[in-house]
PDB file of N, CA and C in Angstrom:
ATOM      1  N   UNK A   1      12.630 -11.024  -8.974  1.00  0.00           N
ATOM      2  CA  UNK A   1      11.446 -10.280  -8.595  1.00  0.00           C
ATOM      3  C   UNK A   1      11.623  -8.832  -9.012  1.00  0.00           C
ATOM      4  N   UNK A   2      10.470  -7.932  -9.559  1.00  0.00           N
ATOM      5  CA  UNK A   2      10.547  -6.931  -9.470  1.00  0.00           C
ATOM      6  C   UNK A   2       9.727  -6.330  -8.993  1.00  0.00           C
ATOM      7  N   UNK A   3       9.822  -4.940  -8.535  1.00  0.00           N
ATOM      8  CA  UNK A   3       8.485  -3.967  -7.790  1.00  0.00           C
ATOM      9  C   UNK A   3       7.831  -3.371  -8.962  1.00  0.00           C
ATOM     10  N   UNK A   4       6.863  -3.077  -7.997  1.00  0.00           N
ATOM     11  CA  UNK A   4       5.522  -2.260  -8.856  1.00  0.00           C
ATOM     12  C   UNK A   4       6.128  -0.845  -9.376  1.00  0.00           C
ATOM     13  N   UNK A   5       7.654  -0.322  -8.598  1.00  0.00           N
ATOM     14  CA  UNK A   5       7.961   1.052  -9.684  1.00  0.00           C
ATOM     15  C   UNK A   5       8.437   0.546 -10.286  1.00  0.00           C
ATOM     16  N   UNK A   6       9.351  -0.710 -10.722  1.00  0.00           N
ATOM     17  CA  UNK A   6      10.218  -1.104 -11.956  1.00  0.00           C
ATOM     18  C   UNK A   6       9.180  -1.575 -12.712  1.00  0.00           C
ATOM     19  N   UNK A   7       7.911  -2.823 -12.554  1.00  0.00           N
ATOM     20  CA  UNK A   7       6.968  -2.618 -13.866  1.00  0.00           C
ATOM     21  C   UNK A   7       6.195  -1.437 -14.235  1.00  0.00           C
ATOM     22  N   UNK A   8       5.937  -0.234 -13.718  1.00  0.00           N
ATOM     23  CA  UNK A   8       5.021   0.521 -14.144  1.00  0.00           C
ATOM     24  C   UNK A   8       6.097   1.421 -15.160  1.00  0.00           C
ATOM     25  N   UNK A   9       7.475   1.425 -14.516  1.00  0.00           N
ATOM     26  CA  UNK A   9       8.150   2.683 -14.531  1.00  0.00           C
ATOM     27  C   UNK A   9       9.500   2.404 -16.036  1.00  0.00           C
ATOM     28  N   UNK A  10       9.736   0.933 -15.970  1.00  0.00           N
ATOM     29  CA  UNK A  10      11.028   0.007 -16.818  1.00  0.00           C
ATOM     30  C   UNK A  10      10.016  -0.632 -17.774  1.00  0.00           C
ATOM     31  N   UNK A  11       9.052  -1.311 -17.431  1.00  0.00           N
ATOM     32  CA  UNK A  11       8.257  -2.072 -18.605  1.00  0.00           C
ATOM     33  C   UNK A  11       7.333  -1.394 -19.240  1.00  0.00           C
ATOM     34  N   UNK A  12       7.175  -0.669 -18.970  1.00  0.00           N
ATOM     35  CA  UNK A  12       5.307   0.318 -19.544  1.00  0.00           C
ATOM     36  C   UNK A  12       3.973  -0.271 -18.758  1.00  0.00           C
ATOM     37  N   UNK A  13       4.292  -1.359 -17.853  1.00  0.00           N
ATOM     38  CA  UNK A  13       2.927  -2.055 -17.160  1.00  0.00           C
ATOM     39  C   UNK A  13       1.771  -0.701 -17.011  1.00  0.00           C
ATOM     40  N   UNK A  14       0.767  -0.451 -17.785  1.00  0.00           N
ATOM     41  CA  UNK A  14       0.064   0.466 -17.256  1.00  0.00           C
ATOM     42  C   UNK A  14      -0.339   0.756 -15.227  1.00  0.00           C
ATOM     43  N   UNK A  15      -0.359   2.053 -15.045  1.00  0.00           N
ATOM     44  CA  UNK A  15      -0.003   2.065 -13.759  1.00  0.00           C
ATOM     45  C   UNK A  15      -1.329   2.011 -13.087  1.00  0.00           C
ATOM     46  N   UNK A  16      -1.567   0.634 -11.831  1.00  0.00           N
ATOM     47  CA  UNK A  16      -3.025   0.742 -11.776  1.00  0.00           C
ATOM     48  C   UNK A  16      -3.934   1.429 -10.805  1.00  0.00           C
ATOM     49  N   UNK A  17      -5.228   1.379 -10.566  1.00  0.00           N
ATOM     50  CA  UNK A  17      -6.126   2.850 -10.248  1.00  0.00           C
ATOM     51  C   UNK A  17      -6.002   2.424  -8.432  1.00  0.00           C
ATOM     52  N   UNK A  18      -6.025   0.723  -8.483  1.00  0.00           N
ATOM     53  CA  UNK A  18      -6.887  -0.063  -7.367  1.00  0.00           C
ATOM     54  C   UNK A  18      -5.570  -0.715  -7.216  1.00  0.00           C
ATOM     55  N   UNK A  19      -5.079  -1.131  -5.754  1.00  0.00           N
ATOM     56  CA  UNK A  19      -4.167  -2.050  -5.582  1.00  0.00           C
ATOM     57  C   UNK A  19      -4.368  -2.843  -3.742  1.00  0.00           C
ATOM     58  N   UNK A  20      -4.163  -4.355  -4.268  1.00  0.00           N
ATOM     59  CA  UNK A  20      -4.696  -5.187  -3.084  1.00  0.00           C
ATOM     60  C   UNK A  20      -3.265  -6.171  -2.883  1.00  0.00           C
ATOM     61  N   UNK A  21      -2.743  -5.855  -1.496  1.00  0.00           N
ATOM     62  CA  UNK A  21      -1.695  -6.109  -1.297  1.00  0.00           C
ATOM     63  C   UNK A  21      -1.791  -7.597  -0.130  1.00  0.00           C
ATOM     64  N   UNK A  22      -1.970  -8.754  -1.075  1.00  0.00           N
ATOM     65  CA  UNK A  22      -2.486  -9.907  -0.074  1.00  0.00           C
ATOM     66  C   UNK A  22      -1.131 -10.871  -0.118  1.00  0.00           C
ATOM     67  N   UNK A  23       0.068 -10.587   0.438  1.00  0.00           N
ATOM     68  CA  UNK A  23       1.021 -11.431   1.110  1.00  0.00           C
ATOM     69  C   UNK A  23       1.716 -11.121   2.484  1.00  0.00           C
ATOM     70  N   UNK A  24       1.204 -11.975   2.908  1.00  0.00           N
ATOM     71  CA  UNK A  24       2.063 -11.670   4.459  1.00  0.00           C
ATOM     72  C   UNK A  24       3.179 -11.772   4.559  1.00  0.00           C
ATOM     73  N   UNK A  25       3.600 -11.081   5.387  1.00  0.00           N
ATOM     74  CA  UNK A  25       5.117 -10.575   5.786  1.00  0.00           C
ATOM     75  C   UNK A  25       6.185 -10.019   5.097  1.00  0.00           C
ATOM     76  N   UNK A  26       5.183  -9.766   3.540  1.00  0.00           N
ATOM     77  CA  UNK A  26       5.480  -9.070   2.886  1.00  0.00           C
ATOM     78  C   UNK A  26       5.371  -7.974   1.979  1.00  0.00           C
ATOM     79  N   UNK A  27       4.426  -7.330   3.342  1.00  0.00           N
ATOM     80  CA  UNK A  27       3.792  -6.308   2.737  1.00  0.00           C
ATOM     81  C   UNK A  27       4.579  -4.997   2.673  1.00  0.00           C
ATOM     82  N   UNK A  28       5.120  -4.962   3.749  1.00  0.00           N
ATOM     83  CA  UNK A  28       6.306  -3.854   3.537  1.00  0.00           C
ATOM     84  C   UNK A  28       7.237  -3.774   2.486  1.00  0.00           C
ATOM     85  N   UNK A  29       7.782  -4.693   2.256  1.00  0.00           N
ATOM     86  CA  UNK A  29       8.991  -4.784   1.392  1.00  0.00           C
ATOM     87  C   UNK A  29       7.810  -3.945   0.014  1.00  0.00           C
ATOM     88  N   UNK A  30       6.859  -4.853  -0.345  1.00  0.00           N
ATOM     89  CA  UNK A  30       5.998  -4.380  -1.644  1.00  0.00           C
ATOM     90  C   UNK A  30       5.977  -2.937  -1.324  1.00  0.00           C
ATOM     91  N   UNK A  31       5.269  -2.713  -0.693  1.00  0.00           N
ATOM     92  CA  UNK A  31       4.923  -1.148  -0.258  1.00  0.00           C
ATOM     93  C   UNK A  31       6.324  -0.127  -0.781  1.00  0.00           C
ATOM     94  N   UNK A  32       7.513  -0.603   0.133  1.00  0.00           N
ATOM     95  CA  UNK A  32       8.816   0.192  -0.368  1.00  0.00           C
ATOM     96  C   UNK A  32       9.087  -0.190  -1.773  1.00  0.00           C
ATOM     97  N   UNK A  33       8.467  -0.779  -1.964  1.00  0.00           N
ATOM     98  CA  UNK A  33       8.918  -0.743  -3.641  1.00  0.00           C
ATOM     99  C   UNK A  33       8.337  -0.350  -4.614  1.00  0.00           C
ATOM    100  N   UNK A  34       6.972   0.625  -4.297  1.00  0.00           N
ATOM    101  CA  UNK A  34       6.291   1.244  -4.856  1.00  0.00           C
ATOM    102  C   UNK A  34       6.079   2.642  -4.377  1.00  0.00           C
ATOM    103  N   UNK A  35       6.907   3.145  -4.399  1.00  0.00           N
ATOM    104  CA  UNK A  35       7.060   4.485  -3.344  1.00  0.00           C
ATOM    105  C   UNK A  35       6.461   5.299  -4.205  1.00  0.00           C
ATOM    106  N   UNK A  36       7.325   5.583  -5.290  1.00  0.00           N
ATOM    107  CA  UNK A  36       7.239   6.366  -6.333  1.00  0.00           C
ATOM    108  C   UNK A  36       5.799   6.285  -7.357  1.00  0.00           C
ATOM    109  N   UNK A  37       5.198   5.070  -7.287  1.00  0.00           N
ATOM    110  CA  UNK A  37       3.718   4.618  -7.906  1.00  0.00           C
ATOM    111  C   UNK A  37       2.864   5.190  -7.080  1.00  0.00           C
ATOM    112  N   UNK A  38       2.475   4.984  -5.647  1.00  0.00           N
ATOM    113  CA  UNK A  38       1.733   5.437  -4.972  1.00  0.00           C
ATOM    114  C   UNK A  38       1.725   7.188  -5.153  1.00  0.00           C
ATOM    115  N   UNK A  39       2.538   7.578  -5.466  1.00  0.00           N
ATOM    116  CA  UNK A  39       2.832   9.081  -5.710  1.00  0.00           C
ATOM    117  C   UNK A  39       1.790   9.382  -6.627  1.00  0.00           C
ATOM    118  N   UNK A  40       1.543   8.154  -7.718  1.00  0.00           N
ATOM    119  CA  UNK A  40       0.892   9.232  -8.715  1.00  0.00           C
ATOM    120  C   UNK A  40      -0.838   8.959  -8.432  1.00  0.00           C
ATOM    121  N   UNK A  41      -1.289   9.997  -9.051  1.00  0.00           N
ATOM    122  CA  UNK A  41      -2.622  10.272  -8.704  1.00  0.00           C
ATOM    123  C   UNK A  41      -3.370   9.131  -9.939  1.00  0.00           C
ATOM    124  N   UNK A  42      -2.876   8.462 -10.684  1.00  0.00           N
ATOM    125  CA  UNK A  42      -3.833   7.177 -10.911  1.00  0.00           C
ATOM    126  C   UNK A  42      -3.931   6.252  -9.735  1.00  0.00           C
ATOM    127  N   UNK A  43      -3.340   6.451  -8.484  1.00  0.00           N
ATOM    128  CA  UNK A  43      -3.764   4.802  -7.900  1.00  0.00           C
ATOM    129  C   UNK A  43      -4.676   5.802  -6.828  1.00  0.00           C
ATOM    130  N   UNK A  44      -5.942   5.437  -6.882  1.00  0.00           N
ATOM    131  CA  UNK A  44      -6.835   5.538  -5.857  1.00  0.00           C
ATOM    132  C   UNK A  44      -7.465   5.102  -4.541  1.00  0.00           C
ATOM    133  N   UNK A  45      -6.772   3.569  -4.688  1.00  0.00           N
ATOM    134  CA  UNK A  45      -6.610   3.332  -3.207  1.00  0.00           C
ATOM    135  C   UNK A  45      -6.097   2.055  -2.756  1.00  0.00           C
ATOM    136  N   UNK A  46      -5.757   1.742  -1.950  1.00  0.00           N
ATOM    137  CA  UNK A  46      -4.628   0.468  -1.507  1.00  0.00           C
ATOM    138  C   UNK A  46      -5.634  -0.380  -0.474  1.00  0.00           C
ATOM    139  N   UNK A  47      -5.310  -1.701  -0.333  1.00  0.00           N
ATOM    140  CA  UNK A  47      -5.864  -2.610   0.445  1.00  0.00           C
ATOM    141  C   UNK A  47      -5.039  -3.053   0.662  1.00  0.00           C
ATOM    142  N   UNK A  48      -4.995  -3.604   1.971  1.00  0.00           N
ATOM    143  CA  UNK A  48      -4.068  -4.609   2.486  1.00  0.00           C
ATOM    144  C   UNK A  48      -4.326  -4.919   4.317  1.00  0.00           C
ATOM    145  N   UNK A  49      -3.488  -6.427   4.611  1.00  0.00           N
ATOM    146  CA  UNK A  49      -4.260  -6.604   6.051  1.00  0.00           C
ATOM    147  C   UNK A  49      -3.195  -5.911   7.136  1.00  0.00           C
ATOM    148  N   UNK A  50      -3.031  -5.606   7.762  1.00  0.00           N
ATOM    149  CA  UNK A  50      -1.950  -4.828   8.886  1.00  0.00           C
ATOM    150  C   UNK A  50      -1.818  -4.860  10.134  1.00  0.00           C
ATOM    151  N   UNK A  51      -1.116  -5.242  10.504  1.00  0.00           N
ATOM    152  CA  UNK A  51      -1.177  -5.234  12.048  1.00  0.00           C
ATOM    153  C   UNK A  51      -0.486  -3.562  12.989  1.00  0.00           C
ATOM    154  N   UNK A  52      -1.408  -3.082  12.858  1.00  0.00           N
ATOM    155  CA  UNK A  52      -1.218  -1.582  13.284  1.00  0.00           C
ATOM    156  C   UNK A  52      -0.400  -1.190  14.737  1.00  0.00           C
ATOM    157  N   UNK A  53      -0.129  -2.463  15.027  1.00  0.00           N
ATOM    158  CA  UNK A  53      -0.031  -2.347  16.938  1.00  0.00           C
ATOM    159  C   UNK A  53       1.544  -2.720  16.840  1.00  0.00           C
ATOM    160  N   UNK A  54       2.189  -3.483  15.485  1.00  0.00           N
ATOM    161  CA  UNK A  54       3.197  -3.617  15.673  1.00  0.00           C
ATOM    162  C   UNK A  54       4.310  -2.475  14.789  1.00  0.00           C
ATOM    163  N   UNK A  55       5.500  -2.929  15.352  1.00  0.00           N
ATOM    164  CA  UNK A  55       6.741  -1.228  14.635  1.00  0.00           C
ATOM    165  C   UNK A  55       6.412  -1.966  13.049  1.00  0.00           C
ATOM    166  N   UNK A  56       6.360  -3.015  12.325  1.00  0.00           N
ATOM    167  CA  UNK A  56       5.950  -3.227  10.764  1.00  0.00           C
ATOM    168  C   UNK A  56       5.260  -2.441  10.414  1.00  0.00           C
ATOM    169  N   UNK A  57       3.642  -2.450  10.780  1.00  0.00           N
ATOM    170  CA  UNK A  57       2.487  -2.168  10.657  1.00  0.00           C
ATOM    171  C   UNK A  57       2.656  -0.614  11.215  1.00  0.00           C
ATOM    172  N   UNK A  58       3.015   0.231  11.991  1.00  0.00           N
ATOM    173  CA  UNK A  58       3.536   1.198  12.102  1.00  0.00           C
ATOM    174  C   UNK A  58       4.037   1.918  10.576  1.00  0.00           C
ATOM    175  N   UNK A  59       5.138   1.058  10.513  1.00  0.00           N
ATOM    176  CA  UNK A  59       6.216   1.755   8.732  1.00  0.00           C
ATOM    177  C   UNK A  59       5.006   1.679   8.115  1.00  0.00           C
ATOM    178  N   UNK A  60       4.585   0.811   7.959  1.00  0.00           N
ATOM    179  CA  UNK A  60       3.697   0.431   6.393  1.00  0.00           C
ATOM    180  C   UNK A  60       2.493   1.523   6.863  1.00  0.00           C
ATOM    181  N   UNK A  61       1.960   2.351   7.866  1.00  0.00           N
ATOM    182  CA  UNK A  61       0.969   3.196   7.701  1.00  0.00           C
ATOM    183  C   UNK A  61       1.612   4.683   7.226  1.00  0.00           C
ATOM    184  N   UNK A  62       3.065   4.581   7.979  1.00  0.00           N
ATOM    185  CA  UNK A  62       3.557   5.646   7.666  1.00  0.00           C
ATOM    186  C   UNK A  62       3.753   5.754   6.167  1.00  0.00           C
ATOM    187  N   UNK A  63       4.514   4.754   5.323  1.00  0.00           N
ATOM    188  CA  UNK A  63       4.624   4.700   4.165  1.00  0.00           C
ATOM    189  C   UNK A  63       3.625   5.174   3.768  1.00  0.00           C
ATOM    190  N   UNK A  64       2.609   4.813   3.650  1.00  0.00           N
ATOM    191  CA  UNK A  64       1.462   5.189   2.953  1.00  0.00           C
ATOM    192  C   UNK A  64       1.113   6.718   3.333  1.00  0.00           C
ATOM    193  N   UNK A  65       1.736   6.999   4.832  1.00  0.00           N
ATOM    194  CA  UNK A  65       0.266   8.287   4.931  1.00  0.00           C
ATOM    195  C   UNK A  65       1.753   9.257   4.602  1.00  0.00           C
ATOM    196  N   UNK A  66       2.915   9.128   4.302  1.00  0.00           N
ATOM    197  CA  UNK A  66       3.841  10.068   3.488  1.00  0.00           C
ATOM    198  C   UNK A  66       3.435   9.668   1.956  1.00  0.00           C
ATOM    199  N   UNK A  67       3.271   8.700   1.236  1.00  0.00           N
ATOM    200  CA  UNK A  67       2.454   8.864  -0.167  1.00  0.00           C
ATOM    201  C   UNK A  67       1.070   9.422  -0.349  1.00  0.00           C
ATOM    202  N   UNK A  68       0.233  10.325   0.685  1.00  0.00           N
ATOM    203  CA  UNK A  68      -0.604  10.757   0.652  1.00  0.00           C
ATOM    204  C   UNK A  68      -2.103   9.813   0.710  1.00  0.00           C
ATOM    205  N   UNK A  69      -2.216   8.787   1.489  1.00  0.00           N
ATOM    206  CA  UNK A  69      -2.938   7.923   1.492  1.00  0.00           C
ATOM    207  C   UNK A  69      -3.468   7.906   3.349  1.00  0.00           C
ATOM    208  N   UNK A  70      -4.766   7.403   3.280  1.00  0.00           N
ATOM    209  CA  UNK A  70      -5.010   7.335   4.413  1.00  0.00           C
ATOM    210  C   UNK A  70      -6.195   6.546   4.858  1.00  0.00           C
ATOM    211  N   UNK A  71      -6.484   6.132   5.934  1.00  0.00           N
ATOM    212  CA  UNK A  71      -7.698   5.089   5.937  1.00  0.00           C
ATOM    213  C   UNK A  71      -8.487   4.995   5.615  1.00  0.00           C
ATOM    214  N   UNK A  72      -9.834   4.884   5.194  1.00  0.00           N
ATOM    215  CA  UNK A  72     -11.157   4.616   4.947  1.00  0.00           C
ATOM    216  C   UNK A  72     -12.196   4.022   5.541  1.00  0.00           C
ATOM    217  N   UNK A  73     -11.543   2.496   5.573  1.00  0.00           N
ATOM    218  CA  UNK A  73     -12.114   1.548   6.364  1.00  0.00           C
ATOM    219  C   UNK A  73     -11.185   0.304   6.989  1.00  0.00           C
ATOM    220  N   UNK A  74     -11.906  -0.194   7.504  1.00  0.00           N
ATOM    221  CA  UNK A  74     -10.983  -0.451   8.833  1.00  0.00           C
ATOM    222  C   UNK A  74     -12.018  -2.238   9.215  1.00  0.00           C
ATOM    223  N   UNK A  75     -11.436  -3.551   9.329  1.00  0.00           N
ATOM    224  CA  UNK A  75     -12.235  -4.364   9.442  1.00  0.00           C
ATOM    225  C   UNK A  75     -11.154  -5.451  10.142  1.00  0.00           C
ATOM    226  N   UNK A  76     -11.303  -5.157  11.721  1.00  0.00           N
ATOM    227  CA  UNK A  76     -10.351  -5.623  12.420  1.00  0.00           C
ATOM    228  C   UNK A  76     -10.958  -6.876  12.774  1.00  0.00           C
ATOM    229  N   UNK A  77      -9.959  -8.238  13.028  1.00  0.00           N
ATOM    230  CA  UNK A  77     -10.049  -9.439  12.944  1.00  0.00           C
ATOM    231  C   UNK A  77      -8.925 -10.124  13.590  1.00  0.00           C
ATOM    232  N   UNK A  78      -8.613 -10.984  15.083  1.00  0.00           N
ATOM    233  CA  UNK A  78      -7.816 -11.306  15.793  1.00  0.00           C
ATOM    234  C   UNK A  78      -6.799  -9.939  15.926  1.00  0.00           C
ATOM    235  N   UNK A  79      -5.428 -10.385  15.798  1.00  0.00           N
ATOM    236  CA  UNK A  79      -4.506  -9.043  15.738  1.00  0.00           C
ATOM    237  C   UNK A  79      -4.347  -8.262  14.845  1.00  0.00           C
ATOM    238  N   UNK A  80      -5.104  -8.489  13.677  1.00  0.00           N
ATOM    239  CA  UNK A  80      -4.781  -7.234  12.196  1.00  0.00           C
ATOM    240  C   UNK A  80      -6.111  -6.643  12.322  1.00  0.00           C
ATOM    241  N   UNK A  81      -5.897  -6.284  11.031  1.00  0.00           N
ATOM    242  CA  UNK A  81      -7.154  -5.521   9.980  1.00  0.00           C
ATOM    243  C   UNK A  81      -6.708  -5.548   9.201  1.00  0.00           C
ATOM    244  N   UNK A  82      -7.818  -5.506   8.141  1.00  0.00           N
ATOM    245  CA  UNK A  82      -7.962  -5.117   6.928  1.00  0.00           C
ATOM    246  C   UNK A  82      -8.662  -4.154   6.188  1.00  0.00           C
ATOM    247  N   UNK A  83      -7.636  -3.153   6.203  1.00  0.00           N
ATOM    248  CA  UNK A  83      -7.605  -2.001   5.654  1.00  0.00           C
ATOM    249  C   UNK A  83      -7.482  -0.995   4.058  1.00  0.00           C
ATOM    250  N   UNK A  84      -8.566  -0.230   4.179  1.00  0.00           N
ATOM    251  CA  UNK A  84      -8.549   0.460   2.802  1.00  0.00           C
ATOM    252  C   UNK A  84      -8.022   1.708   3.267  1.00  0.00           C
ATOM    253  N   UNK A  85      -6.888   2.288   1.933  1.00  0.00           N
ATOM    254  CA  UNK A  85      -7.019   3.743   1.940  1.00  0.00           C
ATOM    255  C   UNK A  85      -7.531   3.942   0.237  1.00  0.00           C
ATOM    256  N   UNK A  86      -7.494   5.129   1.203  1.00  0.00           N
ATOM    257  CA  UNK A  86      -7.686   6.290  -0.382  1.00  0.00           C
ATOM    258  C   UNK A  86      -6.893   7.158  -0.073  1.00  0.00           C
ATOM    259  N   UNK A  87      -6.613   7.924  -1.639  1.00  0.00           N
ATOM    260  CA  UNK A  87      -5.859   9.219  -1.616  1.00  0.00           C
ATOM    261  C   UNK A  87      -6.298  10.357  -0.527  1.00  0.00           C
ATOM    262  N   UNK A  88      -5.883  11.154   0.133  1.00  0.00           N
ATOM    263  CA  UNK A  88      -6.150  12.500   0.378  1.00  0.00           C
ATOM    264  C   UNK A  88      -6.518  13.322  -0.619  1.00  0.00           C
ATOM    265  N   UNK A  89      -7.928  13.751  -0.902  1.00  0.00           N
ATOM    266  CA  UNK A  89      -7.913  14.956  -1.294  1.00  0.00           C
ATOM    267  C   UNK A  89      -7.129  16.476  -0.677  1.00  0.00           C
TER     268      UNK A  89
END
């Protein structure tokens, strides 16, 4: 397996604008492995479902809102949501 900084960053994968993060229980791990991608100002905004109430879902907002990202919208459903950010202007 590799992360989204080793293809954007080792292969040339162009780096993308939009990113939809649909595997459970493994959304964190993805997330930390794109630390350095989320940094750059081509990706405009992240999707993914989260459970905000737990210490996972906790990291994974933090992750994001230290890469400069932050909610949008919000479409809560049993114990998650599914959540958009966008960059911070």
């Amino acid at each position: 397996m590799l992360s989204i900084d080793e293809l954007v960053e080792e292969y040339g994968v162009p780096c993308p604008n939009y990113i939809k993060i649909d595997a459970p229980g493994a959304s964190e791990d993805i997330i930390a492995g794109a630390t350095r991608t989320f940094r750059r100002s081509e990706v405009r905004q992240i999707h993914l479902e989260v459970r905000d109430s737990s210490k996972g879902g906790q990291r994974i907002l933090e992750m994001l809102n230290q890469s400069g990202f932050a909610p949008i919208s919000k479409d809560t459903h049993g114990g998650s949501a599914d959540v958009t950010f966008a960059r911070r202007a």
